[in-house]
Protein backbone atom coordinates (compact mmCIF):
# COMPACT_ATOMS: atom_id res chain seq x y z
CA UNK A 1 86.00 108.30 103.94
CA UNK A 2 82.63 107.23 105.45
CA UNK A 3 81.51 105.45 102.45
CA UNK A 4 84.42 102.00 102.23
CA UNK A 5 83.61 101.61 98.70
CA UNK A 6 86.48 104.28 98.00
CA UNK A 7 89.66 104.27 98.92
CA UNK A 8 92.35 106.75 97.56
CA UNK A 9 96.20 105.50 96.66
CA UNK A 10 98.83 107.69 95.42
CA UNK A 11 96.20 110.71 94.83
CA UNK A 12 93.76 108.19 92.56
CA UNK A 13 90.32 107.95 93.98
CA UNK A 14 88.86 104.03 93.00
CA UNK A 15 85.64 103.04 93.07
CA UNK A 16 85.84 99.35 93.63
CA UNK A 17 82.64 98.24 93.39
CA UNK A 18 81.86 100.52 90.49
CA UNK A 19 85.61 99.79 89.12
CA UNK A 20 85.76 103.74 88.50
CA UNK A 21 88.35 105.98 89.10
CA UNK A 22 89.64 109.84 89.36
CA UNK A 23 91.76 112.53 90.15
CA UNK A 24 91.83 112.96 93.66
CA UNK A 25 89.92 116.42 95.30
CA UNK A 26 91.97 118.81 96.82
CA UNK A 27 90.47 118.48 100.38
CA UNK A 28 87.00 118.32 99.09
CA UNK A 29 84.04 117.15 101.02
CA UNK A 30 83.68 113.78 100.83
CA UNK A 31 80.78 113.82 97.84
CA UNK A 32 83.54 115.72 95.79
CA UNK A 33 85.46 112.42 96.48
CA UNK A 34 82.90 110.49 95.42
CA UNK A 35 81.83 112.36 92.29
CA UNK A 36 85.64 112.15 91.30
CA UNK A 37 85.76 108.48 91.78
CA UNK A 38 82.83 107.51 89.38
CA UNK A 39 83.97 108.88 86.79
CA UNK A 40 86.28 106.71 84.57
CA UNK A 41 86.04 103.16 84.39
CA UNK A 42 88.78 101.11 84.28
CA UNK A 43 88.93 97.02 82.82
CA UNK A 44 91.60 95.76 85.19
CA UNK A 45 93.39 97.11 88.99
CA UNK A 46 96.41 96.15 87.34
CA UNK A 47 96.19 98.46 84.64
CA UNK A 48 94.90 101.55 86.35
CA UNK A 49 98.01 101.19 88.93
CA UNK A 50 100.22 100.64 85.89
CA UNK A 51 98.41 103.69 84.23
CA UNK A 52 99.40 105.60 86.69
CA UNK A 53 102.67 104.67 87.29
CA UNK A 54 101.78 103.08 91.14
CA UNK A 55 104.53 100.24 91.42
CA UNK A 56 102.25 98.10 93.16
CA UNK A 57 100.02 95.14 91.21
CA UNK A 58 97.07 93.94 92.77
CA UNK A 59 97.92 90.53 94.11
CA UNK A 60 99.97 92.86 96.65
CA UNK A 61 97.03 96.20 96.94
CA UNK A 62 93.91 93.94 97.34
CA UNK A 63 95.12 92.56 101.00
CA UNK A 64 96.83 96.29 101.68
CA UNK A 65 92.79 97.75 100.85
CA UNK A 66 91.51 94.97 102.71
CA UNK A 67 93.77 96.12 105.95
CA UNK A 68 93.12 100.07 105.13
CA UNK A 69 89.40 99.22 105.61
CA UNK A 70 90.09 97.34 108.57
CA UNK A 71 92.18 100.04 110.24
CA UNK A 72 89.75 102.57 108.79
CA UNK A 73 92.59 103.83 106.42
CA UNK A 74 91.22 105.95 103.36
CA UNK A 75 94.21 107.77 102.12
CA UNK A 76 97.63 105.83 101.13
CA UNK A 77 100.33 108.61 99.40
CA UNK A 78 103.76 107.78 98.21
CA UNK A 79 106.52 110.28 97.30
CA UNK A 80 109.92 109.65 96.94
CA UNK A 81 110.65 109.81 100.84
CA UNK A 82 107.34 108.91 103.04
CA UNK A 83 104.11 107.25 103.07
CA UNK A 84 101.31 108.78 104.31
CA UNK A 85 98.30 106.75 105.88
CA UNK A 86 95.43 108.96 106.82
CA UNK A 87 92.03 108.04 108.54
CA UNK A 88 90.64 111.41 107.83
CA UNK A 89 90.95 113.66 105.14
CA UNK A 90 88.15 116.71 105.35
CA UNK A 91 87.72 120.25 103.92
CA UNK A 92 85.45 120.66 106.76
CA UNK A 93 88.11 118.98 109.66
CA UNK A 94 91.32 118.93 108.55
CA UNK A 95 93.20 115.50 107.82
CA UNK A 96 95.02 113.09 110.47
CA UNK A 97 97.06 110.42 109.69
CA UNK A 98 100.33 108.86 110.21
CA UNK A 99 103.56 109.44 107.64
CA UNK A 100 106.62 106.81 107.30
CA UNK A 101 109.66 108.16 106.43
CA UNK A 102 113.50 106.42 106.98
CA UNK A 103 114.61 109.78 107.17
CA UNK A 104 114.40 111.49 110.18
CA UNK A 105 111.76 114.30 110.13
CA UNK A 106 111.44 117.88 111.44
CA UNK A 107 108.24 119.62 111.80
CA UNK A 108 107.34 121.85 109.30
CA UNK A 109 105.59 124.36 111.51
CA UNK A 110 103.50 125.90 108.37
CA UNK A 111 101.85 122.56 107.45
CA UNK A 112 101.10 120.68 110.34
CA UNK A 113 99.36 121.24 113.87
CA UNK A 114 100.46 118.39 115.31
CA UNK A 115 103.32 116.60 114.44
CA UNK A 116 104.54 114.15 116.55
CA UNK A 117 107.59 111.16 116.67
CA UNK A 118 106.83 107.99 117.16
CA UNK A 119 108.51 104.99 116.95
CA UNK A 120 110.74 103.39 113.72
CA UNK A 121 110.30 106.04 111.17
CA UNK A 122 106.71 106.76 112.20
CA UNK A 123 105.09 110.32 112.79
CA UNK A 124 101.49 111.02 113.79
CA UNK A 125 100.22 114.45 112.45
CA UNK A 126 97.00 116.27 112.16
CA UNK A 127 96.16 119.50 110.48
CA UNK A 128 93.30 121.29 111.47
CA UNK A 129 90.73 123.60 109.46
């Protein structure tokens, strides 16, 4: 997202200078984002992650938000089986990023325009709208 005081993990969307939080848009525009992110507040990073059952504390998340905003990372989900990174996520563009998986991975032609292997687990994919 354009504006680096947000940064989405596991579908949560924090506000860290704010320390607010919400439910993550379904490919909004990025003011839907933001709307979404000011609206709770939350006392500790620890205890929104724990809230919301993301297995992570934030000795460990503050460097990995630090590195997202460095690589211009926005978007960090986990399921069971990957990790998505993405660098753009946009009702009006589409979303690009790269997924981790230790699975091998076959293109679902119905969800992704690109989808492309790379190396150690790593795809790079892009849908666009």
């Amino acid at each position: 997202m354009p504006e680096e005081r947000y940064i989405v993990i596991d579908g949560i969307v924090i506000n860290q200078s704010k320390q607010t939080y919400g439910i993550e848009p379904v490919l909004g525009f990025y003011f839907s984002y933001y709307q979404e992110g000011d609206k709770i507040a939350y006392a500790s990073l620890d205890s929104l992650l724990a809230m919301h059952h993301i297995r992570i504390d934030s000795v460990k998340v503050l460097p990995i938000i630090s590195k997202m905003k460095e690589c211009h990372i926005s978007d960090i989900a986990i399921s069971e089986s990957t990790i998505s990174y993405r660098w753009r996520v946009s009702a009006m563009y589409g979303e690009e990023g790269i997924i981790y998986s230790q699975k091998s991975l076959d293109k679902d032609s119905s969800r992704y325009d690109v989808f492309e292997r790379m190396e150690g687990g790593f795809y790079h994919f892009a849908v666009y709208d």
